[in-house]
C-alpha atoms as a PDB file:
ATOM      1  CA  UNK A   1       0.000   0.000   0.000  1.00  0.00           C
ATOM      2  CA  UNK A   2       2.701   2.217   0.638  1.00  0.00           C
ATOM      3  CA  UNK A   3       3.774   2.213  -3.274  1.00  0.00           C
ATOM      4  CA  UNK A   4       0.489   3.380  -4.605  1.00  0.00           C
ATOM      5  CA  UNK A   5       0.530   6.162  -1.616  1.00  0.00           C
ATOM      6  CA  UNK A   6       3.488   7.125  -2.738  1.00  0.00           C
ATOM      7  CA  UNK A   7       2.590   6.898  -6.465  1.00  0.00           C
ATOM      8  CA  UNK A   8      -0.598   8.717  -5.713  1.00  0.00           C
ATOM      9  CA  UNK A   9       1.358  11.444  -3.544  1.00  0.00           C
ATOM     10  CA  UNK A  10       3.662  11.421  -6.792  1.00  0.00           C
ATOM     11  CA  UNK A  11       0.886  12.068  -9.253  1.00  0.00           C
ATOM     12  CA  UNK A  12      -0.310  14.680  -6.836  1.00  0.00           C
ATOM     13  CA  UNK A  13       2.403  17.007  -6.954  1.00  0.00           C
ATOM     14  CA  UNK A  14       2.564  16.209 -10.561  1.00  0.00           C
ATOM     15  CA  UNK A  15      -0.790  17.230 -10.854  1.00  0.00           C
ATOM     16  CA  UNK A  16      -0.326  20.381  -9.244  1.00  0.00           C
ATOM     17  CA  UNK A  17       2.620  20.942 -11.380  1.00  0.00           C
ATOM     18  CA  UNK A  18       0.976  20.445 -14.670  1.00  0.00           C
ATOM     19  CA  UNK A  19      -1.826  22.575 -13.191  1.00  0.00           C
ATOM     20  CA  UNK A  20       0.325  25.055 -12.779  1.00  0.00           C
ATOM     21  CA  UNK A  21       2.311  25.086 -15.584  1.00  0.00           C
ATOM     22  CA  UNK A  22      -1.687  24.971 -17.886  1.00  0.00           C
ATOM     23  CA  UNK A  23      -2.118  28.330 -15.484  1.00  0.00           C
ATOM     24  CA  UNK A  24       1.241  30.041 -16.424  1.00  0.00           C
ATOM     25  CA  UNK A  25       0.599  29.304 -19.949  1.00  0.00           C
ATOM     26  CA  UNK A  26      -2.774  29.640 -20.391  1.00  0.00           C
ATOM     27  CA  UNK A  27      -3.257  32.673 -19.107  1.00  0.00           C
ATOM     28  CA  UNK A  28      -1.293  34.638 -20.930  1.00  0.00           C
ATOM     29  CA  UNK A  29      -2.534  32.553 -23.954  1.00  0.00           C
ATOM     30  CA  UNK A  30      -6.332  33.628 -22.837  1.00  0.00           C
ATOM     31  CA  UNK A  31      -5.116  37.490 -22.396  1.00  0.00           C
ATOM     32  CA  UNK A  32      -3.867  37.298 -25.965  1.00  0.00           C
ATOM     33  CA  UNK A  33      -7.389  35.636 -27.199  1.00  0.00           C
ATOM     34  CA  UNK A  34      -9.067  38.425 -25.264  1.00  0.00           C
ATOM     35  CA  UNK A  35      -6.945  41.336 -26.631  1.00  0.00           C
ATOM     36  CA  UNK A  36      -7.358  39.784 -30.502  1.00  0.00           C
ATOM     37  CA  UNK A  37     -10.808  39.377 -30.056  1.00  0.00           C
ATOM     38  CA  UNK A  38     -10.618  43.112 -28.443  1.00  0.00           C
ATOM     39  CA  UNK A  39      -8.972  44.418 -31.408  1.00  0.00           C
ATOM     40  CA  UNK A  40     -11.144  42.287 -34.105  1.00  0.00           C
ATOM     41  CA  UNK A  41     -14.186  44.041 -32.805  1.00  0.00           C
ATOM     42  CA  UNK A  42     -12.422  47.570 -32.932  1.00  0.00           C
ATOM     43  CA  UNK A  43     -11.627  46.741 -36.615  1.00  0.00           C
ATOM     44  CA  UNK A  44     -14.680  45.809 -37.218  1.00  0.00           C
ATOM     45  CA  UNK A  45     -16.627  48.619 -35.854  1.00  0.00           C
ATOM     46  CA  UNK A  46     -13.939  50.894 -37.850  1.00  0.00           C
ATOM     47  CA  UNK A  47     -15.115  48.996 -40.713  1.00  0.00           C
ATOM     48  CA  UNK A  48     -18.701  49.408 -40.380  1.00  0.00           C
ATOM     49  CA  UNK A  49     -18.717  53.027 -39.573  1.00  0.00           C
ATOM     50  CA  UNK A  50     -16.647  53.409 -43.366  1.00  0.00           C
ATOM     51  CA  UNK A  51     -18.747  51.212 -44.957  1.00  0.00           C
ATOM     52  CA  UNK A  52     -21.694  53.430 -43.511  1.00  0.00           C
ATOM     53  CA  UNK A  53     -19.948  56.319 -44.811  1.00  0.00           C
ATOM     54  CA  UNK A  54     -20.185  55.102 -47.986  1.00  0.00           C
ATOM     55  CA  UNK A  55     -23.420  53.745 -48.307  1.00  0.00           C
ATOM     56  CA  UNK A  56     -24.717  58.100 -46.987  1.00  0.00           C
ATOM     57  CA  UNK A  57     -22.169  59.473 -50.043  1.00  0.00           C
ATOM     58  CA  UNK A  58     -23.544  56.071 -52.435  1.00  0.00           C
ATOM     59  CA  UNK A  59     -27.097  57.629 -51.557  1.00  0.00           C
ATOM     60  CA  UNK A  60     -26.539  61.236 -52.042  1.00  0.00           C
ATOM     61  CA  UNK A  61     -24.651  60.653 -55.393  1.00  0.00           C
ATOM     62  CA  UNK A  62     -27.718  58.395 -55.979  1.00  0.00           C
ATOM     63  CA  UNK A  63     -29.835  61.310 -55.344  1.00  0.00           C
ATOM     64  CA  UNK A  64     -27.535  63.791 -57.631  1.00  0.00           C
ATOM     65  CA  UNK A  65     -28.496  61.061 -60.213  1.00  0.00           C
ATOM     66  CA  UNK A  66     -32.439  61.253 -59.760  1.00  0.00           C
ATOM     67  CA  UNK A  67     -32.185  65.059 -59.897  1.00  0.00           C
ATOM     68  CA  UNK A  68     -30.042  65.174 -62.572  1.00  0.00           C
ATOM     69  CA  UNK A  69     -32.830  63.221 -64.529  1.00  0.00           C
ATOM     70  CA  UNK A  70     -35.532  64.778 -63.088  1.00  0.00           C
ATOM     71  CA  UNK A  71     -33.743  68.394 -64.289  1.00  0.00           C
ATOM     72  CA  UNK A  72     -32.860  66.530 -67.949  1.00  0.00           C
ATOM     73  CA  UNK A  73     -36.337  65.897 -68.132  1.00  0.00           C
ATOM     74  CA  UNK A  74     -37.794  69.247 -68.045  1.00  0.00           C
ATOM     75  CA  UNK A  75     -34.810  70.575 -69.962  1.00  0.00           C
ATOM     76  CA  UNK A  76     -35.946  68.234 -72.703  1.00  0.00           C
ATOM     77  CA  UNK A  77     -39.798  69.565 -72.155  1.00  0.00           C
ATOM     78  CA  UNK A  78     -38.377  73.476 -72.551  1.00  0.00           C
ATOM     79  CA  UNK A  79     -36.307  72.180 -75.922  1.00  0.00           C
ATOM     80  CA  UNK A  80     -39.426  70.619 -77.038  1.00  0.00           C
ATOM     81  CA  UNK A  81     -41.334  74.000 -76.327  1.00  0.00           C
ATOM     82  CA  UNK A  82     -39.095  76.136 -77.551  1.00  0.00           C
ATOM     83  CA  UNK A  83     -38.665  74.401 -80.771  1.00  0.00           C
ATOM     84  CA  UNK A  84     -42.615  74.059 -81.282  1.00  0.00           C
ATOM     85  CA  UNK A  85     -42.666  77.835 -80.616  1.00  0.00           C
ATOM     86  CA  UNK A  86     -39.709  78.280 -82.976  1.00  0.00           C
ATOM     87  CA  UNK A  87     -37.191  79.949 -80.434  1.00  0.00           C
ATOM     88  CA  UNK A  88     -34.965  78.817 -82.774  1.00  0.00           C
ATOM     89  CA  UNK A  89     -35.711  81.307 -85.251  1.00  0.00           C
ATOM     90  CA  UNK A  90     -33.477  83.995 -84.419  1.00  0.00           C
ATOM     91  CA  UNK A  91     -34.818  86.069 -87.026  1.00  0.00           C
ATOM     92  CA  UNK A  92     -38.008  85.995 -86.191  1.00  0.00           C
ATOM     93  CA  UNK A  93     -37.056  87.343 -82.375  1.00  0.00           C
ATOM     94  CA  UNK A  94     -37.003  91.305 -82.288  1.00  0.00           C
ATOM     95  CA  UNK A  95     -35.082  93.191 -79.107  1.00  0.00           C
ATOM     96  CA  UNK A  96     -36.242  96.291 -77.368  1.00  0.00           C
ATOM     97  CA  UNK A  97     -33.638  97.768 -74.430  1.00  0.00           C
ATOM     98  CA  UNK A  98     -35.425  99.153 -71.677  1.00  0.00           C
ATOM     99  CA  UNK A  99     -33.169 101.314 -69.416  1.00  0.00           C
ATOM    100  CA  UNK A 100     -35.340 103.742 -66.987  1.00  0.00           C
ATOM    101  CA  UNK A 101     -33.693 105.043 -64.439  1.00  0.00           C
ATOM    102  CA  UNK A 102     -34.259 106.588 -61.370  1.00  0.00           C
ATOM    103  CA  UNK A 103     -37.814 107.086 -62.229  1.00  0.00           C
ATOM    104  CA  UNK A 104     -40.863 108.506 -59.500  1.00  0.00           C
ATOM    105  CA  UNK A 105     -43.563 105.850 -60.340  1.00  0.00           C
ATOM    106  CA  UNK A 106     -46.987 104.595 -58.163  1.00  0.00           C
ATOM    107  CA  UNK A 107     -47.559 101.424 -56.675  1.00  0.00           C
ATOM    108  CA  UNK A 108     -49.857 100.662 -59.710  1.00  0.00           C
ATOM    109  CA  UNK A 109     -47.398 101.406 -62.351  1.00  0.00           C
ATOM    110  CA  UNK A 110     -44.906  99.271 -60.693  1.00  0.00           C
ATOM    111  CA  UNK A 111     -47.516  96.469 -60.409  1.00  0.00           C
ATOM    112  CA  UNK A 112     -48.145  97.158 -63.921  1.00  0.00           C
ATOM    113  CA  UNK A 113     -44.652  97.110 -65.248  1.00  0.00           C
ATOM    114  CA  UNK A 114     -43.962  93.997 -63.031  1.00  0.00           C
ATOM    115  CA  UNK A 115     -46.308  91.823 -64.740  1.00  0.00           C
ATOM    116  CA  UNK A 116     -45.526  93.254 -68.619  1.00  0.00           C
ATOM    117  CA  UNK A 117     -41.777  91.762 -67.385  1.00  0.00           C
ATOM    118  CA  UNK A 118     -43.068  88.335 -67.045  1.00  0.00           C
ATOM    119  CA  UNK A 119     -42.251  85.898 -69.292  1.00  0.00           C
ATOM    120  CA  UNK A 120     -45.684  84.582 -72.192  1.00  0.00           C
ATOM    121  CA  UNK A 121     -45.844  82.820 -75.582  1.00  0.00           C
ATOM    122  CA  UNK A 122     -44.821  85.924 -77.519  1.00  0.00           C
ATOM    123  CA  UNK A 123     -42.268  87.798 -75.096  1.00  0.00           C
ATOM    124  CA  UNK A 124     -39.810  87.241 -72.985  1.00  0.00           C
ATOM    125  CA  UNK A 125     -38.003  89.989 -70.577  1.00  0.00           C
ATOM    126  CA  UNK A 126     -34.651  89.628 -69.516  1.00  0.00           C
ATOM    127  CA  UNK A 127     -33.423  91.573 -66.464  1.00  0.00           C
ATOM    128  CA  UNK A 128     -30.361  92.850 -65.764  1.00  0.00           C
ATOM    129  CA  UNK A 129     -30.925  94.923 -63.096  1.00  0.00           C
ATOM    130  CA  UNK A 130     -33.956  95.966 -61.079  1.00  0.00           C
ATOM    131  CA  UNK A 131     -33.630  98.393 -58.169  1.00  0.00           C
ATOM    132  CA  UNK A 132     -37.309  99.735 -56.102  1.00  0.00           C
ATOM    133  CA  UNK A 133     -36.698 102.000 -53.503  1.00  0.00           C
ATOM    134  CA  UNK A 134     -39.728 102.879 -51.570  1.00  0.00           C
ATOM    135  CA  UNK A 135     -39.886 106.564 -50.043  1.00  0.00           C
ATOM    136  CA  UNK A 136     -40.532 106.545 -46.713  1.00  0.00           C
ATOM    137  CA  UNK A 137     -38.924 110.192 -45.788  1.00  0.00           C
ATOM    138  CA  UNK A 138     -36.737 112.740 -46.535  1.00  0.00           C
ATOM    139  CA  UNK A 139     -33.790 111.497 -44.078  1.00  0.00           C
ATOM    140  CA  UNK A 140     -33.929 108.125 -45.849  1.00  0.00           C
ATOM    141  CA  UNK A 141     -33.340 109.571 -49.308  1.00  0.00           C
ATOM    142  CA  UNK A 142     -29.906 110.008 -51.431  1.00  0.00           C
ATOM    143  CA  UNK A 143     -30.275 113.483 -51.678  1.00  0.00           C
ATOM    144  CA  UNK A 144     -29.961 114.173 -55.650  1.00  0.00           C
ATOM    145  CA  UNK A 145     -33.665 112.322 -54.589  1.00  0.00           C
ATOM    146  CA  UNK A 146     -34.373 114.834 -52.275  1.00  0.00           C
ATOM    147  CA  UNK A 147     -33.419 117.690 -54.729  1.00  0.00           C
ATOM    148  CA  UNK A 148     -35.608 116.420 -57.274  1.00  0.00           C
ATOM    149  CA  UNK A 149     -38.929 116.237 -55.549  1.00  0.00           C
ATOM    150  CA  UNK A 150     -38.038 119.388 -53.621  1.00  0.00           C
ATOM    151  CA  UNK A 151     -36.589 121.909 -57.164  1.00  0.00           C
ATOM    152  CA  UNK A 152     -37.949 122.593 -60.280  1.00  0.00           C
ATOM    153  CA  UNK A 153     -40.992 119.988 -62.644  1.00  0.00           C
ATOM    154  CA  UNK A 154     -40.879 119.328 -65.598  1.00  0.00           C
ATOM    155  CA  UNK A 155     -41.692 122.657 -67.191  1.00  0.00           C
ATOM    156  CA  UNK A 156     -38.815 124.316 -65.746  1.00  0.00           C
ATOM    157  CA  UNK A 157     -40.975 126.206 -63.061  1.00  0.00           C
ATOM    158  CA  UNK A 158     -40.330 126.442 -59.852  1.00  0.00           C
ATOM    159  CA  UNK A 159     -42.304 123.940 -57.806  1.00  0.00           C
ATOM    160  CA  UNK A 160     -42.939 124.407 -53.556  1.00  0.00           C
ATOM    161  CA  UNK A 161     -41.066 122.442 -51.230  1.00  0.00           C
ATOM    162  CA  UNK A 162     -43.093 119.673 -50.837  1.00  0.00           C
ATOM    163  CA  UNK A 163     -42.641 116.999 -48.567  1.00  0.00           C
ATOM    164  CA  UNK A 164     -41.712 113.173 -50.427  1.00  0.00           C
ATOM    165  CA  UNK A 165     -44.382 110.956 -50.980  1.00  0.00           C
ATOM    166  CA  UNK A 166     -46.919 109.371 -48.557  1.00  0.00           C
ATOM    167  CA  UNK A 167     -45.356 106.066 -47.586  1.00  0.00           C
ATOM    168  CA  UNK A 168     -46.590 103.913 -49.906  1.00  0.00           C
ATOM    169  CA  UNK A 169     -47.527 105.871 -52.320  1.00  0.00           C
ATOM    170  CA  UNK A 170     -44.554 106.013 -54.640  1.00  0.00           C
ATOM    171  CA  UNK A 171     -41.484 104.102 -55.811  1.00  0.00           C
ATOM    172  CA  UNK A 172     -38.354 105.156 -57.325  1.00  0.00           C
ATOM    173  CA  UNK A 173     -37.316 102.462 -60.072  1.00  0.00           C
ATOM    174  CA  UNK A 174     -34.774 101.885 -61.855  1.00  0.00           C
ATOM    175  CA  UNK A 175     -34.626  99.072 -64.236  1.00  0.00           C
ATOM    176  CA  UNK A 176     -32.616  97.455 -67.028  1.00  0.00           C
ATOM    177  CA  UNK A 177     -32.732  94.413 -69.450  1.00  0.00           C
ATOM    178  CA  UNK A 178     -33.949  93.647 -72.662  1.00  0.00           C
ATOM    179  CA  UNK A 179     -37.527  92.509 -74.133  1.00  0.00           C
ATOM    180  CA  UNK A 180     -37.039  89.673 -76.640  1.00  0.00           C
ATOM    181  CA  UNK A 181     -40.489  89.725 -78.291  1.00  0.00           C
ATOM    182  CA  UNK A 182     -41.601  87.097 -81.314  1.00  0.00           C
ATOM    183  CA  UNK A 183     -43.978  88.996 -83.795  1.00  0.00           C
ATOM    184  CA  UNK A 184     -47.369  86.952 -84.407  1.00  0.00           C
ATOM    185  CA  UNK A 185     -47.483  85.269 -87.838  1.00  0.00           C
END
């Protein structure tokens, strides 16, 4: 009995031995498998916040496309117009400049004149510069304004100092462009 005591107390210690040395080695071993699989998932995550990035710029170029389309479209609606309204036909097109400037108009007028520069089958008006500046007082005027309303009309008579315009009441326009107008056939 004493030989398997002492082969069991020898397997004992060898036990504890091989124990240990499965301890020494695997945890390191297990610290390494931890800090892969650690660095795996930061990878990862790296990679799905780029792909992510790509699929947002893969939509908005996607959505460049569709409005790109969507704008070809009507393009190829105005071509289609323009061509059954022979545009074309630069002959056919006459120009009038229109150049007023500085000029003491009512609210009506300027309503007036606003829709005569909208575009229609048989004109078209194309601005190049458009300044309204409503009088409101004296103070807030340039004062070559000021001299204007306040000096001599038309006739060359000397006019009262008179106040500007009721606010709201007048405009002073100034306005520049061309009218392209097609003559009816």
């Amino acid at each position: 009995m004493n030989a398997l005591q002492s082969m069991l107390a020898v397997l004992g210690r060898s036990f504890y031995l091989v124990v240990s040395l499965g301890i020494l080695i695997g945890m390191p071993y297990s610290g390494h498998l931890a800090w892969s699989a650690y660095h795996d998932h930061v990878v990862a995550s790296e990679r799905l916040e780029e792909a992510k990035r790509v699929r947002a710029e893969l939509d908005r170029q996607l959505e460049k496309i569709q409005e790109y389309r969507k704008f070809s479209t009507e393009v190829k609606g105005f071509v289609k117009s323009a061509e059954e309204n022979r545009i074309d036909e630069r002959q056919g097109w006459s120009s009038y400049a229109v150049d007023i400037k500085e000029k003491l108009i009512t609210v009506s007028e300027l309503r007036a004149l606003l829709l005569n520069a909208g575009p229609s089958s048989r004109f078209y008006f194309k601005p190049r510069k458009l300044e309204i500046t409503s009088l409101f007082a004296k103070e807030g005027l340039p004062p070559r304004i000021v001299t204007l309303l306040t000096t001599k009309t038309a006739t060359g008579a000397a006019a009262p100092a008179t106040p500007p315009p009721v606010p709201g009441e007048k405009v002073l326009l100034s306005l520049t462009g061309h009218y392209l107008v097609f003559p009816r056939s």
